[in-house]
C-alpha atoms as a PDB file:
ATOM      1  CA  UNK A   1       0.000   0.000   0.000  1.00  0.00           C
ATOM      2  CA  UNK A   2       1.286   3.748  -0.748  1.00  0.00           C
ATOM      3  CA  UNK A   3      -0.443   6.851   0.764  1.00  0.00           C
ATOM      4  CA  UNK A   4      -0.277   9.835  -0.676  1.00  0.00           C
ATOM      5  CA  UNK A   5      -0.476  12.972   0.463  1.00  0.00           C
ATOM      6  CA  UNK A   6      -0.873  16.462  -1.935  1.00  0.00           C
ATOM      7  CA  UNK A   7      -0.540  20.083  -0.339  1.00  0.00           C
ATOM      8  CA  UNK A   8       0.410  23.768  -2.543  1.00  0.00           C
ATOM      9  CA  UNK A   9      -2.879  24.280  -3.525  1.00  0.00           C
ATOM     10  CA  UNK A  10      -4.328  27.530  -2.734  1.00  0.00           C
ATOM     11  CA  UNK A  11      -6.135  30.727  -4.403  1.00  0.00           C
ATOM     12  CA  UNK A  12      -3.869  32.737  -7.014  1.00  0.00           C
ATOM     13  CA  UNK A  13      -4.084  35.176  -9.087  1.00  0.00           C
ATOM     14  CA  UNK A  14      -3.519  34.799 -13.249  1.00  0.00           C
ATOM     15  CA  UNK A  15      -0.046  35.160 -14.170  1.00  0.00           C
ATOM     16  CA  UNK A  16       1.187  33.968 -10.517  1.00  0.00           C
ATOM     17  CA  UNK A  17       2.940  31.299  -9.389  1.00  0.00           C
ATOM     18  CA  UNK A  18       2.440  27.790  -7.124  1.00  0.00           C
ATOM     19  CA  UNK A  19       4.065  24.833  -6.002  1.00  0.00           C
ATOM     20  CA  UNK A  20       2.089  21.690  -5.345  1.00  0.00           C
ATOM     21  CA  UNK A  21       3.750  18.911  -3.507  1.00  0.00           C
ATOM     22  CA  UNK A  22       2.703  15.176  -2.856  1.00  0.00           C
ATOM     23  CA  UNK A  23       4.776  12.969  -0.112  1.00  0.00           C
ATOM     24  CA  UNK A  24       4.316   9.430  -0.686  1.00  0.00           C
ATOM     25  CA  UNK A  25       4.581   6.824   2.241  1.00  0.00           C
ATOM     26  CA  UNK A  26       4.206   3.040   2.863  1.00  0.00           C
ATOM     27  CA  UNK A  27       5.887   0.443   0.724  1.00  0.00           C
ATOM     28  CA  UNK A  28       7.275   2.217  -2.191  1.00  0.00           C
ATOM     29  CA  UNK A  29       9.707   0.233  -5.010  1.00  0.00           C
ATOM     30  CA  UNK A  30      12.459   1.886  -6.811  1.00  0.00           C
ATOM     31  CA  UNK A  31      10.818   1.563  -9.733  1.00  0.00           C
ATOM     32  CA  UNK A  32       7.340   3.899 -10.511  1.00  0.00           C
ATOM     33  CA  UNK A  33       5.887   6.529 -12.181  1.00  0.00           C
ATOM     34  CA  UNK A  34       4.723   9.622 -10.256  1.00  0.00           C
ATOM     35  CA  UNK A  35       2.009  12.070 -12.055  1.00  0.00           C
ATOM     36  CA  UNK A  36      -0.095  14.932 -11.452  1.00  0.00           C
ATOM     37  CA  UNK A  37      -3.576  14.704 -12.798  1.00  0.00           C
ATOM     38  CA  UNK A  38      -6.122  17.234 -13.016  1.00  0.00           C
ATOM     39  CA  UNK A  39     -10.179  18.116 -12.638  1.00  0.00           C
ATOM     40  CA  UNK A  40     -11.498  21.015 -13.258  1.00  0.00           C
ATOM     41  CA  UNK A  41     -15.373  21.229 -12.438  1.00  0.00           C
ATOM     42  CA  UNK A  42     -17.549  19.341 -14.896  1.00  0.00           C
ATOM     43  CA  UNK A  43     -14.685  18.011 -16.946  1.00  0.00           C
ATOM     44  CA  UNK A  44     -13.102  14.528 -17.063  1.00  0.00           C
ATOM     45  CA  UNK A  45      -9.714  14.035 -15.269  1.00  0.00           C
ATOM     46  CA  UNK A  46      -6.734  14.894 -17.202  1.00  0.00           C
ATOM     47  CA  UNK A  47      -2.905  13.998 -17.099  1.00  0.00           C
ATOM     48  CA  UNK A  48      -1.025  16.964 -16.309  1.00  0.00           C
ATOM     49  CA  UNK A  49       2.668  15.686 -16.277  1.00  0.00           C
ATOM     50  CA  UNK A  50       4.567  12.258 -15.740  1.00  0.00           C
ATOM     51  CA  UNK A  51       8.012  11.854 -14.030  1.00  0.00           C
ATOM     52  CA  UNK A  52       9.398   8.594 -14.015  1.00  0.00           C
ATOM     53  CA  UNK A  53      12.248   7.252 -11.049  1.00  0.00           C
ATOM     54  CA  UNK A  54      15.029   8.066 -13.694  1.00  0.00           C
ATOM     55  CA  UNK A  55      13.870  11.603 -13.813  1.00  0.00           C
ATOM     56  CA  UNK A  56      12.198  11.677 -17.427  1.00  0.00           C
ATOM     57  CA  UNK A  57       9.502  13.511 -18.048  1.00  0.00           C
ATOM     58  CA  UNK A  58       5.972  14.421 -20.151  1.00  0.00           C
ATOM     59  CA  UNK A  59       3.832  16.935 -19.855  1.00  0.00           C
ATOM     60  CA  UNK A  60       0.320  17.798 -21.582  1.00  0.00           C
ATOM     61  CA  UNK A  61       0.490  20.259 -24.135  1.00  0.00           C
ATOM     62  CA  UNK A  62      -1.569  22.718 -22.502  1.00  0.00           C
ATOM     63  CA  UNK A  63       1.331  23.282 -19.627  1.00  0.00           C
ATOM     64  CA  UNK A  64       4.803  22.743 -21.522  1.00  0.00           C
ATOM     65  CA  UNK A  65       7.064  25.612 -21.147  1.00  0.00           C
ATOM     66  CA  UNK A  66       4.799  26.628 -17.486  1.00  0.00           C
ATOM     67  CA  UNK A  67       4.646  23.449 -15.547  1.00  0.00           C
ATOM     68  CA  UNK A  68       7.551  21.593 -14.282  1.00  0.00           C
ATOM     69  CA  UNK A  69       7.503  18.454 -12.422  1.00  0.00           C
ATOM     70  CA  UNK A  70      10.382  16.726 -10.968  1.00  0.00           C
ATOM     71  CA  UNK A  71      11.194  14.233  -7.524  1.00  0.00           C
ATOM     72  CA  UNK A  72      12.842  14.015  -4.944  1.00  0.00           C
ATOM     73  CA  UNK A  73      13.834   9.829  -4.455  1.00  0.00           C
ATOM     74  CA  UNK A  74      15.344  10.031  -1.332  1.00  0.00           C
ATOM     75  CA  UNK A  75      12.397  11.917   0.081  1.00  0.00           C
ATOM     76  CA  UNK A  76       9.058   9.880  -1.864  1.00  0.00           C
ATOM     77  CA  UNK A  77       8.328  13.228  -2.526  1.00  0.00           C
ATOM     78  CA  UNK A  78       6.882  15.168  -6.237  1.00  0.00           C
ATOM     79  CA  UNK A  79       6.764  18.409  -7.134  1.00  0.00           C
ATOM     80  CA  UNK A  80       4.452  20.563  -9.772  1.00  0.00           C
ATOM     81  CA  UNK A  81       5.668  24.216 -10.064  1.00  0.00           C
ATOM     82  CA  UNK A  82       3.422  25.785 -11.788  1.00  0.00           C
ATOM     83  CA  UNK A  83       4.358  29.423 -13.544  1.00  0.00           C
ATOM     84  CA  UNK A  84       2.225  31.586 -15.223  1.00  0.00           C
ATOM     85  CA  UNK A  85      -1.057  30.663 -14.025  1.00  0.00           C
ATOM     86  CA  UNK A  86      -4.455  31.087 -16.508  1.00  0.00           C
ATOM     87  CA  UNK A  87      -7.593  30.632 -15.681  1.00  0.00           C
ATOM     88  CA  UNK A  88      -8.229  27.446 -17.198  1.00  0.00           C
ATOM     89  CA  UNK A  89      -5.653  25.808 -15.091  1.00  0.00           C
ATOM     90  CA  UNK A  90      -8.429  25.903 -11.883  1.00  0.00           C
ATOM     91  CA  UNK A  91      -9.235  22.591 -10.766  1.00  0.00           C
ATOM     92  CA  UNK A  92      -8.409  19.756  -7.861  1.00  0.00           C
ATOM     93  CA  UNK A  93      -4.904  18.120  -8.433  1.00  0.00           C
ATOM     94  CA  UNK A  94      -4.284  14.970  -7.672  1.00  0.00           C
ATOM     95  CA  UNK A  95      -0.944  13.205  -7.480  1.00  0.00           C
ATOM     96  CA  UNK A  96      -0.736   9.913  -8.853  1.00  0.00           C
ATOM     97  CA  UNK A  97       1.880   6.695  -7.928  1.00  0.00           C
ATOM     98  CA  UNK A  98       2.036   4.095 -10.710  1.00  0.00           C
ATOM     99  CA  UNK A  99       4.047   1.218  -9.866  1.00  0.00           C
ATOM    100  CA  UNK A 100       5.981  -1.297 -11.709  1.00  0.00           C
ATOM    101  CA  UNK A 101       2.882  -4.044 -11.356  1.00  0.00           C
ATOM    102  CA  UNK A 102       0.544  -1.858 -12.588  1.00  0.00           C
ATOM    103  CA  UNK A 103      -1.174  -0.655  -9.427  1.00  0.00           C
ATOM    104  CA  UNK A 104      -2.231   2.889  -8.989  1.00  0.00           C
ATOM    105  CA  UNK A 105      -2.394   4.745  -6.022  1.00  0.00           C
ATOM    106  CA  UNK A 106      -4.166   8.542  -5.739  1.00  0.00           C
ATOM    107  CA  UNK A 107      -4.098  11.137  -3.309  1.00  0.00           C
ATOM    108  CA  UNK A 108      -7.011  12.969  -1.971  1.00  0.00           C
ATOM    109  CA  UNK A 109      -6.277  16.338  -4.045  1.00  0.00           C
ATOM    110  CA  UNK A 110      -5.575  19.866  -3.645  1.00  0.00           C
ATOM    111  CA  UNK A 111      -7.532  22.801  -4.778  1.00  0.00           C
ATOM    112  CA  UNK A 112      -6.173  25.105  -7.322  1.00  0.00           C
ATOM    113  CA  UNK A 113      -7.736  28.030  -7.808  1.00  0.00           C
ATOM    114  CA  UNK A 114      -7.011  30.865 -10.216  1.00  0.00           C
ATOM    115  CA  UNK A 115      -8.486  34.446 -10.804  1.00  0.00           C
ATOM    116  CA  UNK A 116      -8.479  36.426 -13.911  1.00  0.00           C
END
């Protein structure tokens, strides 16, 4: 079992800047794939960006060149910085843990909220 546990989220206005963070505890293998997904209201979930435990990356279109998400190994720990907030980048985040047998754990999600 992994927990996972999000916090960054908060109110902000367009053009500003967060940084969301998602610790991951319990029994955790080398090997995974740690994501940040997405919700805004009324709208399916959607992938946000991908880091994998060698440090590559993928993001949606919609974020490259604002978004960056990297890891921390020796901590469990993810990161989304997020630059250059719009509006349509409101919604819950939630932090995804893939692992190597195909399981998928989520956290409980944090609220992002932009203003224009």
């Amino acid at each position: 079992q992994v927990q996972l546990v999000e916090s960054g989220g908060d109110l902000v206005q367009a053009g500003g800047s967060l940084r969301l963070s998602c610790a991951a505890s319990g029994i955790i293998f080398s090997s995974n794939v740690r994501a940040w997904y997405r919700q805004a209201p009324g709208k399916q979930r959607e992938l946000v960006a991908t880091i994998t435990s060698g440090g590559s990356t993928n993001y949606a279109d919609s974020v490259k060149g604002r978004f960056t998400i990297s890891r921390d190994n020796a901590k469990n720990t993810v990161y989304l910085q997020m630059n250059s907030l719009i509006p349509e980048d409101r919604g819950v985040y939630y932090c995804n843990h893939h692992t190597r047998y195909g399981t998928d754990y989520w956290g409980q999600g944090t609220q992002v909220t932009v203003s224009s």
